[in-house]
C-alpha atoms as a PDB file:
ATOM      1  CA  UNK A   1     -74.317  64.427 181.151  1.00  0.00           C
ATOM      2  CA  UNK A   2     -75.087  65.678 177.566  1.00  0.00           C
ATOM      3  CA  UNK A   3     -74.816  62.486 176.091  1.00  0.00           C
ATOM      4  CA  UNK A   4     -77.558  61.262 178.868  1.00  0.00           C
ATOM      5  CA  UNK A   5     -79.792  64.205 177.832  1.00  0.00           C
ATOM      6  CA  UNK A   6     -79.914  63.585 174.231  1.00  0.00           C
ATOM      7  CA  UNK A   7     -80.531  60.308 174.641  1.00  0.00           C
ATOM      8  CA  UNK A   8     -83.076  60.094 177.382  1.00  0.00           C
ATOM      9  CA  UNK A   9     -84.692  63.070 174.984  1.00  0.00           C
ATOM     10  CA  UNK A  10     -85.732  59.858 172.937  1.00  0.00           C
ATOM     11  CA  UNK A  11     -87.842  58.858 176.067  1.00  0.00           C
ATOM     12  CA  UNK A  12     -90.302  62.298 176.429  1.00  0.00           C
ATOM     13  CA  UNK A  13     -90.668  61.979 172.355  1.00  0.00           C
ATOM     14  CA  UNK A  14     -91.532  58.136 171.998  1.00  0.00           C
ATOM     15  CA  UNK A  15     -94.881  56.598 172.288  1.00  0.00           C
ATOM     16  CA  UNK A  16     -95.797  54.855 176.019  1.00  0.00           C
ATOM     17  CA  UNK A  17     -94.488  51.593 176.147  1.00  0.00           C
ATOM     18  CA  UNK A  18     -97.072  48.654 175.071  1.00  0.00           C
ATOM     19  CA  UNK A  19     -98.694  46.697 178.001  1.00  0.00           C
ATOM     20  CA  UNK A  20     -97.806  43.405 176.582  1.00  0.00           C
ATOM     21  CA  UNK A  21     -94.109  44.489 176.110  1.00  0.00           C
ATOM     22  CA  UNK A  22     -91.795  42.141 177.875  1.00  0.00           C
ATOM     23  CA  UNK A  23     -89.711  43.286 180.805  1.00  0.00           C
ATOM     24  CA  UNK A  24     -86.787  42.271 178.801  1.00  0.00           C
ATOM     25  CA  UNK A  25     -87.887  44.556 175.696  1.00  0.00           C
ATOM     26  CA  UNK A  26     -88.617  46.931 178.308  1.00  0.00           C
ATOM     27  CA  UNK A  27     -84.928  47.267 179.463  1.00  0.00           C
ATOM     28  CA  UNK A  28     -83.537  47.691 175.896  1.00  0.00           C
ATOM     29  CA  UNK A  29     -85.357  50.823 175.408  1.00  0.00           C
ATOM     30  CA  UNK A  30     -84.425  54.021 175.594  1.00  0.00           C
ATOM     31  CA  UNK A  31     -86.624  54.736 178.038  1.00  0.00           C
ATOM     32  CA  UNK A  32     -84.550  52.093 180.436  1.00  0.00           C
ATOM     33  CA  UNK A  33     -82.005  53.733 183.027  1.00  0.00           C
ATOM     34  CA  UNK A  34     -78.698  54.544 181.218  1.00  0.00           C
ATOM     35  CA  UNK A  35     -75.743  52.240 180.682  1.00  0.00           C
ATOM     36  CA  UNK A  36     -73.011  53.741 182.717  1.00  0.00           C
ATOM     37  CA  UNK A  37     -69.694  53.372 180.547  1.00  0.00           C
ATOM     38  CA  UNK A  38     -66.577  54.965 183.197  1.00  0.00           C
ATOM     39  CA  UNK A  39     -63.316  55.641 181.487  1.00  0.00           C
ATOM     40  CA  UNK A  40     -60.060  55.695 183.461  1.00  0.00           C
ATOM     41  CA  UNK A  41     -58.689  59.129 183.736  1.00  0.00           C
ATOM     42  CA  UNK A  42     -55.864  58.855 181.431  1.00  0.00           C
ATOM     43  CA  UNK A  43     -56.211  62.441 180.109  1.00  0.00           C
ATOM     44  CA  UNK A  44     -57.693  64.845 180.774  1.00  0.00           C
ATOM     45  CA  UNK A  45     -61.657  65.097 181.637  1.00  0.00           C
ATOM     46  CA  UNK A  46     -62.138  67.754 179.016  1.00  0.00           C
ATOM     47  CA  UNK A  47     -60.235  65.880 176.465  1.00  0.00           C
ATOM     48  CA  UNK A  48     -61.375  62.645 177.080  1.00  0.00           C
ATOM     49  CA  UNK A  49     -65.591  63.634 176.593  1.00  0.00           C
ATOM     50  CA  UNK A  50     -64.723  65.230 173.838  1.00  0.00           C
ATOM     51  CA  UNK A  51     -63.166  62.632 171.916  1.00  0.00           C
ATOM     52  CA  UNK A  52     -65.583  60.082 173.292  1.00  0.00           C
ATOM     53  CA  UNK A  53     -68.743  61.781 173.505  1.00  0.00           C
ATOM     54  CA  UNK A  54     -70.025  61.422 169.978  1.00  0.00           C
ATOM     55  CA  UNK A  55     -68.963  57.336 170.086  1.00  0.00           C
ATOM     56  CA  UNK A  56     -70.922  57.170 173.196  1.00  0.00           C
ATOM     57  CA  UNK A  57     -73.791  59.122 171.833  1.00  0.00           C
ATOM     58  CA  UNK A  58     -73.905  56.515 168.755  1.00  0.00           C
ATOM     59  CA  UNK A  59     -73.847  53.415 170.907  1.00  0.00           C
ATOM     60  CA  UNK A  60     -77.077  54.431 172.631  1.00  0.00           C
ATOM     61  CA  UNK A  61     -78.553  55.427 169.061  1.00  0.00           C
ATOM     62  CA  UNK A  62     -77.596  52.156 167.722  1.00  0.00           C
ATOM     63  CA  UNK A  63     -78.601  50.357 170.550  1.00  0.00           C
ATOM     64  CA  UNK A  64     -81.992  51.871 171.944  1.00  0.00           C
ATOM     65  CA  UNK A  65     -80.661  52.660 175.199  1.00  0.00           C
ATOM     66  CA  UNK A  66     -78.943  56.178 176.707  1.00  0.00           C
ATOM     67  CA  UNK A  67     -75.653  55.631 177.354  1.00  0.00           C
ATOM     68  CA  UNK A  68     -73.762  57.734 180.372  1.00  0.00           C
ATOM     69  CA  UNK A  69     -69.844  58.730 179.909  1.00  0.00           C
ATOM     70  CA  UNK A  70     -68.603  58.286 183.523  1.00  0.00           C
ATOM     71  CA  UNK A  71     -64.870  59.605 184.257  1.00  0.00           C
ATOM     72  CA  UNK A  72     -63.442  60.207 187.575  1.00  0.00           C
ATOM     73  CA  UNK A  73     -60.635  62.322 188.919  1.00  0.00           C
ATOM     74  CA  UNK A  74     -58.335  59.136 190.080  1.00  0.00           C
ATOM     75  CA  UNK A  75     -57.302  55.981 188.824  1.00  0.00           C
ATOM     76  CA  UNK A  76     -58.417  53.955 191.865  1.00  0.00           C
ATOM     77  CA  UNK A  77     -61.749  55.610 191.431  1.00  0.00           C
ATOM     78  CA  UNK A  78     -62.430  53.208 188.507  1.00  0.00           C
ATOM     79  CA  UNK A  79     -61.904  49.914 191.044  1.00  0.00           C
ATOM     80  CA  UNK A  80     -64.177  51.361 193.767  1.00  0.00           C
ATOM     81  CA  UNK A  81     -66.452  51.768 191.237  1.00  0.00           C
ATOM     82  CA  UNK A  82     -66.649  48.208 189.698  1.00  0.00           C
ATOM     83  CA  UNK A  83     -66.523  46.699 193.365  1.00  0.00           C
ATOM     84  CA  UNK A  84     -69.372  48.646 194.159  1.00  0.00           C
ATOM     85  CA  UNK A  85     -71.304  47.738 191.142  1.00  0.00           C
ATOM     86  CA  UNK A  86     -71.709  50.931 189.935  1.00  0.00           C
ATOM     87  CA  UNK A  87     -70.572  51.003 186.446  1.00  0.00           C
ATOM     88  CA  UNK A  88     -72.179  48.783 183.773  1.00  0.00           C
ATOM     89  CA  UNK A  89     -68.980  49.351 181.159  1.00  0.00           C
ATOM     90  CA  UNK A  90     -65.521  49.851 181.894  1.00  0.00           C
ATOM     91  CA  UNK A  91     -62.423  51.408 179.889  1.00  0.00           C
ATOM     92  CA  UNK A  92     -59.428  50.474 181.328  1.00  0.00           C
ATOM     93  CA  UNK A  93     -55.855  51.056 181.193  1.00  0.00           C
ATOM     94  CA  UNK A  94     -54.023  47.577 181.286  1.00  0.00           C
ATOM     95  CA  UNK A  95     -52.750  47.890 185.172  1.00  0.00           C
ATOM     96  CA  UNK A  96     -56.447  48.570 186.231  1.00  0.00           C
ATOM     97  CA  UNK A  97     -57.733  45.894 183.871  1.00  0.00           C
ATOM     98  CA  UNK A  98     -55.740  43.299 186.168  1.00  0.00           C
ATOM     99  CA  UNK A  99     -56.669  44.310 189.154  1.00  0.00           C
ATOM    100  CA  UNK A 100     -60.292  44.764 188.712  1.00  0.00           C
ATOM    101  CA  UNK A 101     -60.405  41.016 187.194  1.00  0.00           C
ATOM    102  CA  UNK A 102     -59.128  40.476 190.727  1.00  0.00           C
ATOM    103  CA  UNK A 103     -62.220  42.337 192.433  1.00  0.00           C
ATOM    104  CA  UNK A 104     -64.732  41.333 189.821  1.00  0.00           C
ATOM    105  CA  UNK A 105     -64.221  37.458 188.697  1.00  0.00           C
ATOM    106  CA  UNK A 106     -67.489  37.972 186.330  1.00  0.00           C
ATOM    107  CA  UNK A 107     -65.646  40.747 184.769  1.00  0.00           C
ATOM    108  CA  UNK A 108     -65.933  40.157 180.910  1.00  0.00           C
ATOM    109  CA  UNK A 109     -63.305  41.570 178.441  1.00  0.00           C
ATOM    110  CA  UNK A 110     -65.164  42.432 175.438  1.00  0.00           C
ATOM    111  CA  UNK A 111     -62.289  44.213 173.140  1.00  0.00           C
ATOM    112  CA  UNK A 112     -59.214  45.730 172.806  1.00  0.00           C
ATOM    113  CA  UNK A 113     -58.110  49.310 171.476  1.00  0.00           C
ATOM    114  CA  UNK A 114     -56.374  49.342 168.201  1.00  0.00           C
ATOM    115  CA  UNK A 115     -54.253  52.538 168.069  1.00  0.00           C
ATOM    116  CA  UNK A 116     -52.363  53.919 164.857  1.00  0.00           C
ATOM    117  CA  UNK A 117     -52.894  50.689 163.314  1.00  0.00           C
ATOM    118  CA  UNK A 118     -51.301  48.730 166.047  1.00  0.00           C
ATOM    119  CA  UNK A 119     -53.102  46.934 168.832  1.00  0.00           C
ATOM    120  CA  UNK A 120     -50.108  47.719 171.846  1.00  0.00           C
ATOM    121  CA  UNK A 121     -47.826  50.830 172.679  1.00  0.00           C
ATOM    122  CA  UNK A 122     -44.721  51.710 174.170  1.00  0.00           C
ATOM    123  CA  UNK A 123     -43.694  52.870 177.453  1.00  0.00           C
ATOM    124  CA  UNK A 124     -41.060  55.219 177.549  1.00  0.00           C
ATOM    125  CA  UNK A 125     -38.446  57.948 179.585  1.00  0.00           C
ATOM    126  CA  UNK A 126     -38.371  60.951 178.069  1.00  0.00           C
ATOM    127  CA  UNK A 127     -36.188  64.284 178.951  1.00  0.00           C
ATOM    128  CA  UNK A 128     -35.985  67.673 177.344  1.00  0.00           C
ATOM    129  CA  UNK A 129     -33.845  67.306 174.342  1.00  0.00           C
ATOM    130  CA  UNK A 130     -31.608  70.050 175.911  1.00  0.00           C
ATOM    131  CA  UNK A 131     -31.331  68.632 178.926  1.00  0.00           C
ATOM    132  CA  UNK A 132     -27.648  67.304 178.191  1.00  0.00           C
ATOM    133  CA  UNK A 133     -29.202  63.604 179.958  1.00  0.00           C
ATOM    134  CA  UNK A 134     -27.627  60.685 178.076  1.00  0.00           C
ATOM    135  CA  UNK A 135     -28.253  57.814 180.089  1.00  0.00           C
ATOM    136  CA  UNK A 136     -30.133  56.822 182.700  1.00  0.00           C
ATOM    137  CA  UNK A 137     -27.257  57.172 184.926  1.00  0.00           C
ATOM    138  CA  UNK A 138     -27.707  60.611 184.529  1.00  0.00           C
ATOM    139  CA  UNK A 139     -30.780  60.937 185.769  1.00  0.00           C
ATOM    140  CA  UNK A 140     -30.174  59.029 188.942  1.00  0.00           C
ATOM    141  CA  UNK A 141     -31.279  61.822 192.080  1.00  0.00           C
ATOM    142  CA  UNK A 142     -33.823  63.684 189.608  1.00  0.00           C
ATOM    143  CA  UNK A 143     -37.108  64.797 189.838  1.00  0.00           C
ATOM    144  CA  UNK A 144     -39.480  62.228 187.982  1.00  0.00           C
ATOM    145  CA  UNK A 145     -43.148  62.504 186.708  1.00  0.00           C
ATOM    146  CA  UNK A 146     -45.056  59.850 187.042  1.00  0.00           C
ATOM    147  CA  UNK A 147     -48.625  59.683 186.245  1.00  0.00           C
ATOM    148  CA  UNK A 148     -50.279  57.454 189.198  1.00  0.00           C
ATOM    149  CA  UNK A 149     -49.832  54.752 191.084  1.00  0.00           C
ATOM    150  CA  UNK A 150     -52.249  53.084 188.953  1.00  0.00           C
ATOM    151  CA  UNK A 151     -50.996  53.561 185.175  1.00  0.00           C
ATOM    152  CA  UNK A 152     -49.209  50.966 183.587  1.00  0.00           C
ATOM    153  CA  UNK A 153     -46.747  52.790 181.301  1.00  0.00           C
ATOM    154  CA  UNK A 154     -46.844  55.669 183.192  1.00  0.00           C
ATOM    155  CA  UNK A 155     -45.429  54.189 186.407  1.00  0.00           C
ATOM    156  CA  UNK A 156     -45.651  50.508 186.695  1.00  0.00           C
ATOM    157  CA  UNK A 157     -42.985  49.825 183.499  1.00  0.00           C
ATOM    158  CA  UNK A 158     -40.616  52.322 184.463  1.00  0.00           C
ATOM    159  CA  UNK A 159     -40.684  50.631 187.870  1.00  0.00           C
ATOM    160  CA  UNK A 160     -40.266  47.768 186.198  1.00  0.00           C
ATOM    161  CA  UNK A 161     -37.440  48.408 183.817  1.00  0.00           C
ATOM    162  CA  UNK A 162     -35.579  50.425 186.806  1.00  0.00           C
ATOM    163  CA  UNK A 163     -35.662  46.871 188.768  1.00  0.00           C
ATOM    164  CA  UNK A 164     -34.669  44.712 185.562  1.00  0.00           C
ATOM    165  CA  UNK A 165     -31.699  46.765 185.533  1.00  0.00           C
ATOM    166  CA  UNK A 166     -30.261  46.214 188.599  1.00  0.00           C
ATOM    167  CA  UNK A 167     -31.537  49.546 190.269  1.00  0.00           C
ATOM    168  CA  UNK A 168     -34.138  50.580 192.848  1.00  0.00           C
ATOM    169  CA  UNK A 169     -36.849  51.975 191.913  1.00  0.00           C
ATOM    170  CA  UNK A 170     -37.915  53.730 195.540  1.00  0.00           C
ATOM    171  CA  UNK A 171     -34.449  55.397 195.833  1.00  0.00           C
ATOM    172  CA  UNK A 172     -33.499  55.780 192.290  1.00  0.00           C
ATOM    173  CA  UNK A 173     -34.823  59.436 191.383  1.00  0.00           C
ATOM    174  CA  UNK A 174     -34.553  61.809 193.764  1.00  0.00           C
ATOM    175  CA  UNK A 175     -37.961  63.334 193.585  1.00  0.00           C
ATOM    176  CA  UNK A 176     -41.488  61.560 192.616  1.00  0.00           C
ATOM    177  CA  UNK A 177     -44.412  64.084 191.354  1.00  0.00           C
ATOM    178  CA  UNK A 178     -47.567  62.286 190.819  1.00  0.00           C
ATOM    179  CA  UNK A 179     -49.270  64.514 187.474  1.00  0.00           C
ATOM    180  CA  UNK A 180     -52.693  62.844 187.756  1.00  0.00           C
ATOM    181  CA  UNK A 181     -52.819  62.576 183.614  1.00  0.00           C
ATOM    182  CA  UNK A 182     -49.811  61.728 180.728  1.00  0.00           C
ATOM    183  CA  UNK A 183     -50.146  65.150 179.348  1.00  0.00           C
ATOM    184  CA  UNK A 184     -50.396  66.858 182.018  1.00  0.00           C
ATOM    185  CA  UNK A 185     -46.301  64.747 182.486  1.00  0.00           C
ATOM    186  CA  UNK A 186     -45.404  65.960 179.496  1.00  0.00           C
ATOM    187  CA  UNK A 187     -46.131  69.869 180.426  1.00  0.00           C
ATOM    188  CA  UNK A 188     -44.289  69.516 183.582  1.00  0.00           C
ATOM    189  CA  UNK A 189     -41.248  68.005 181.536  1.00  0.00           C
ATOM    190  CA  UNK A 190     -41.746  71.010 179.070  1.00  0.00           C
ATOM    191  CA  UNK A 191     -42.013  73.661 181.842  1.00  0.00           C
ATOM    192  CA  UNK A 192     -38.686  72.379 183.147  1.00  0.00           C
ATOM    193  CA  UNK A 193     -40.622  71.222 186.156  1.00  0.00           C
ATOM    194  CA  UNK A 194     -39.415  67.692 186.375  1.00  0.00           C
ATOM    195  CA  UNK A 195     -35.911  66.242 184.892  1.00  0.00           C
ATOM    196  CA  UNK A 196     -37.659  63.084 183.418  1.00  0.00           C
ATOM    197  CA  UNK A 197     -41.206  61.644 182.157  1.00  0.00           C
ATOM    198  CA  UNK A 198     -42.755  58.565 182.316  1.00  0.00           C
ATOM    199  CA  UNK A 199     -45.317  58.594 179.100  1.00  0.00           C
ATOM    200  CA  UNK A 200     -46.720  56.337 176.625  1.00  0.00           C
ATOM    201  CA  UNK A 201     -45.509  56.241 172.706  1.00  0.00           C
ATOM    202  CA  UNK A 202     -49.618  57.121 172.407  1.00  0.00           C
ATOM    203  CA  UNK A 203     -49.136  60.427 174.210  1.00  0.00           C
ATOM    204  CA  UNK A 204     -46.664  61.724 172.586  1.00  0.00           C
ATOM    205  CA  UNK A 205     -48.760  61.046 169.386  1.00  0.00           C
ATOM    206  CA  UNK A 206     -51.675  63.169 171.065  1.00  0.00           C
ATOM    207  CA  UNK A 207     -49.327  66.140 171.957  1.00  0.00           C
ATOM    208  CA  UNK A 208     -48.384  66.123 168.558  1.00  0.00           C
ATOM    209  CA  UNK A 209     -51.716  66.411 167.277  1.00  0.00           C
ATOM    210  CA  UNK A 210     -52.243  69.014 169.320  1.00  0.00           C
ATOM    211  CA  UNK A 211     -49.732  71.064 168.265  1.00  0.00           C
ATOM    212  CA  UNK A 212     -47.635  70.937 171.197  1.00  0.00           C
ATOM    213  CA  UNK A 213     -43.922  71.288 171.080  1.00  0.00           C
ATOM    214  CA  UNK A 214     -43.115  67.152 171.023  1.00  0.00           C
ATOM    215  CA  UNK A 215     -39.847  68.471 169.537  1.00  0.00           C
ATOM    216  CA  UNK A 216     -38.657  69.723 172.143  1.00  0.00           C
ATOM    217  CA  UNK A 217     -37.824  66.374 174.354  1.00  0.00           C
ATOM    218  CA  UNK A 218     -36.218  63.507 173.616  1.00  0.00           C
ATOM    219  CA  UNK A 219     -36.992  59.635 174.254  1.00  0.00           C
ATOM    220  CA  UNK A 220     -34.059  58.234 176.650  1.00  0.00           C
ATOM    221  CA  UNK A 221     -35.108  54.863 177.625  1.00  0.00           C
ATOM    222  CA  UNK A 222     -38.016  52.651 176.209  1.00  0.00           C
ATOM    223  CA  UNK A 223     -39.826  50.981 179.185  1.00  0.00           C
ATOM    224  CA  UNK A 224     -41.658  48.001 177.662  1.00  0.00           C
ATOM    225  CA  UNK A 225     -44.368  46.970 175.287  1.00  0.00           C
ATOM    226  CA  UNK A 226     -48.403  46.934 176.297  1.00  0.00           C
ATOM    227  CA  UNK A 227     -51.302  45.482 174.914  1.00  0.00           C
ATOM    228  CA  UNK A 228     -53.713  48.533 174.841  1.00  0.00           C
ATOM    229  CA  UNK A 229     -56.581  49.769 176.740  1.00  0.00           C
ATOM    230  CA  UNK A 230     -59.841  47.512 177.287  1.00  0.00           C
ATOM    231  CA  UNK A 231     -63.574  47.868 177.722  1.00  0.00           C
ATOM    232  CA  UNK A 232     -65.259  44.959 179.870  1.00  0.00           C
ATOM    233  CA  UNK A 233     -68.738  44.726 180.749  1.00  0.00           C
ATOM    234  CA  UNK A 234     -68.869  44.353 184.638  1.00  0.00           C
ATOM    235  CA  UNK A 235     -71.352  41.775 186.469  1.00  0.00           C
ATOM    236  CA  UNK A 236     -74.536  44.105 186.206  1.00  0.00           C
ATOM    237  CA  UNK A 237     -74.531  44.018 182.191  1.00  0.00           C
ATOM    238  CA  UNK A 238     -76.449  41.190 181.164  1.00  0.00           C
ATOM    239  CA  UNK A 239     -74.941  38.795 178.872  1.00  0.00           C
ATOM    240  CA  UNK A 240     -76.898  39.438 175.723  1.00  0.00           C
ATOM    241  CA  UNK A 241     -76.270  43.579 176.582  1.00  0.00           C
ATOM    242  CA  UNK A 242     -72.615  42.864 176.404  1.00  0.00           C
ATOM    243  CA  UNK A 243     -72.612  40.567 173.771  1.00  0.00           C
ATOM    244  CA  UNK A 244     -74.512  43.315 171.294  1.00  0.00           C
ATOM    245  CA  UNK A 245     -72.176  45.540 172.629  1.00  0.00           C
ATOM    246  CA  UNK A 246     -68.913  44.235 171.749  1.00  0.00           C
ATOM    247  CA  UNK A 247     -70.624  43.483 168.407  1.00  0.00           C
ATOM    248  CA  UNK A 248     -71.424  46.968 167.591  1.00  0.00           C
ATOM    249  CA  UNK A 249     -67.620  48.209 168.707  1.00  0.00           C
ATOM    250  CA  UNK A 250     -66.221  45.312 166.557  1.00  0.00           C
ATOM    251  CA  UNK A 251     -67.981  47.098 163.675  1.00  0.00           C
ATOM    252  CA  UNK A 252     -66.858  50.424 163.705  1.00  0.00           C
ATOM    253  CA  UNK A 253     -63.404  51.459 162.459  1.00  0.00           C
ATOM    254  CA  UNK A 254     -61.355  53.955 160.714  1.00  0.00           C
ATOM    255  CA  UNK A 255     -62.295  51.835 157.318  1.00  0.00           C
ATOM    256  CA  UNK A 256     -66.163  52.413 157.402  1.00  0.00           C
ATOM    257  CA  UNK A 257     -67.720  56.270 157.030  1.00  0.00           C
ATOM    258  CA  UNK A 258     -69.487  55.512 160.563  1.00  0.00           C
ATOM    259  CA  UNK A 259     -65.705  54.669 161.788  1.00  0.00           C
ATOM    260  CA  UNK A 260     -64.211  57.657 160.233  1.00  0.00           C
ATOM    261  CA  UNK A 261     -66.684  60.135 161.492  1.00  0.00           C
ATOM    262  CA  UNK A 262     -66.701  59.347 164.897  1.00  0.00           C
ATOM    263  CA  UNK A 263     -63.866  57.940 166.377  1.00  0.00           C
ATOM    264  CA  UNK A 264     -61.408  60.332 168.062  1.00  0.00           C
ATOM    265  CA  UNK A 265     -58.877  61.866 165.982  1.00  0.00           C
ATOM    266  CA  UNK A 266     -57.123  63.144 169.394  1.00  0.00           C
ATOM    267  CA  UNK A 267     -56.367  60.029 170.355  1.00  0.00           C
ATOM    268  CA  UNK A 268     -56.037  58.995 167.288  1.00  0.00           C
ATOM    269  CA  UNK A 269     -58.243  55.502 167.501  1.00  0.00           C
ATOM    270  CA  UNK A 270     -58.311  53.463 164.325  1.00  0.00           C
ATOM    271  CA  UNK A 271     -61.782  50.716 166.299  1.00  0.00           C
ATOM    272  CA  UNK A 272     -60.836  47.790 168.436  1.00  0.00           C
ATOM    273  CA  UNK A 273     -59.976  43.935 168.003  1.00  0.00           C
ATOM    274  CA  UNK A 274     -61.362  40.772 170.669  1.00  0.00           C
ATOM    275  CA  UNK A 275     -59.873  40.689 173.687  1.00  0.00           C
ATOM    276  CA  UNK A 276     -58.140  38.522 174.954  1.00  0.00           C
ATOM    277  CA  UNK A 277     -57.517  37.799 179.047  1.00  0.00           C
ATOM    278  CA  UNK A 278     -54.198  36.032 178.336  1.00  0.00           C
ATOM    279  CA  UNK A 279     -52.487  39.113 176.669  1.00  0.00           C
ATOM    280  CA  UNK A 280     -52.478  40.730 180.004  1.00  0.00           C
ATOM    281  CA  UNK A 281     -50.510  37.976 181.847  1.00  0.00           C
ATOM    282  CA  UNK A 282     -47.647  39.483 181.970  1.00  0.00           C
ATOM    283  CA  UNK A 283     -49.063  43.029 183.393  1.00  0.00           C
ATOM    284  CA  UNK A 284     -50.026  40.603 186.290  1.00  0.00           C
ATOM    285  CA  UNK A 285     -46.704  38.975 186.824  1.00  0.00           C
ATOM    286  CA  UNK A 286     -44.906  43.049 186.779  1.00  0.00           C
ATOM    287  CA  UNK A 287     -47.836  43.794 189.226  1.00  0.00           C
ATOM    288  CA  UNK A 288     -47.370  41.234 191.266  1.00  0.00           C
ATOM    289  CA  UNK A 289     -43.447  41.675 191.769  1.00  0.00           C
ATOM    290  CA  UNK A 290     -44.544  45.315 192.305  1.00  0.00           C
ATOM    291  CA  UNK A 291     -46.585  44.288 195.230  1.00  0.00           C
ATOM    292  CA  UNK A 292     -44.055  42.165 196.423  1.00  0.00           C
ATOM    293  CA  UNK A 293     -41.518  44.889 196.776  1.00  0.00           C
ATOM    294  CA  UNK A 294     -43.211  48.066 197.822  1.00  0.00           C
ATOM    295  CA  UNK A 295     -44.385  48.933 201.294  1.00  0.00           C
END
């Protein structure tokens, strides 16, 4: 909502539009109704607009047009959302990229995150490091934190990786707790809550950088590598809107002094590459044999 303020500020202070301005110029302008950018629920809400806020507030700057930072409390709420039109930019998580290219076919990928240098991450299984677990064996009849239903690394690899080995997922652990957000896994594995995590390699790289006690577990089992998160323009962006807009996020990185003083530092996000639909083939294939084997 702040970021919509200060940028629709730009409205009350600028001249009345011209009468021979084009309807097209007209939508550009910061005057126009704001570009609604939702971001899956990953982290936290708090956490999230703050590390976002100030690239979102630059877009519309750059741009000429306010920019609003959507984020919802649920995974799923980022599908209903797209299917009902109501977003005009999406970041998604790879799991929800797939299946919204299922609801939306004029869904357009316009880049790909680039994290610590590296343009995928890791899922893993991660205990306390006094736990005395030394196998996955071990763990069989614990208490488990997943994320959601809808997170890739935080539920659909671990799945995944259970399967591959010969085990069943549904029956495995003895215990499921749904945490809603990876950090909010990794307290309830701190707080002795759960026996086992399901977390990304990029969360445990945000705990660390906020100071929390990433010491004090231990990675058991690493559950696959991602391509990263994505931000596609849905079918109310016009093509020239998105096309500017993948432009300007293809610009800024860690390497320029725009880059530097802007992107998050918590995540740590070093700008994004081009996306490409293809890389996410093989989220599709563990989704689909996920679908195929759960009620």
């Amino acid at each position: 909502m702040r970021v919509t303020l200060l940028l629709m500020a730009l409205c009350l202070a600028a001249s009345p539009l011209r009468a021979e301005e084009s309807a097209a110029e007209a939508l550009t302008s910061a005057c126009a109704p704001p570009v609604r950018f939702g971001f899956s629920p990953y982290l936290t809400a708090g956490l999230l607009r703050s590390a976002f806020e100030p690239v979102v507030l630059y877009m519309g700057e750059r741009l000429g047009r306010p920019f609003e930072l959507v984020i919802p409390e649920r995974y799923t709420d980022m599908l209903t959302m797209i299917q009902q039109g109501s977003l005009d930019l999406a970041y998604l998580t790879p799991g929800l990229y797939v299946k919204a290219r299922r609801l939306d076919p004029k869904l357009r990928l316009l880049v790909t995150d680039v994290w610590h240098g590296v343009d995928f991450y890791t899922g893993y299984l991660v205990v306390r490091a006094d736990s005395g677990y030394d196998s996955l064996d071990d763990l069989r009849g614990r208490r488990v934190a997943y994320v959601d239903r809808e997170s890739t690394s935080g539920y659909l690899l671990p799945r995944a990786e259970l399967r591959r080995l010969g085990l069943q997922p549904d029956v495995f652990f003895g215990e499921v707790v749904f945490s809603g957000d990876h950090l909010r896994s990794f307290q309830l594995l701190l707080d002795g809550q759960v026996d086992v995590a399901a977390l990304s390699s990029d969360t445990l790289a945000t705990a660390r950088r906020q100071h929390r006690d990433v010491g004090a577990i231990r990675i058991l089992l690493k559950t696959g590598k991602i391509p990263h998160d994505v931000i596609c323009a849905t079918a109310s962006l016009p093509d020239d809107a998105a096309a500017r807009i993948a432009a300007l996020l293809l610009s800024l990185n860690c390497r320029t002094r725009e880059g530097r003083a802007i992107l998050p530092k918590v995540p740590r996000l070093n700008g994004w590459r081009a996306g490409n639909p293809h890389d996410y083939d093989e989220i599709e294939r563990l989704l689909e044999l996920e679908e195929g084997t759960t009620p």
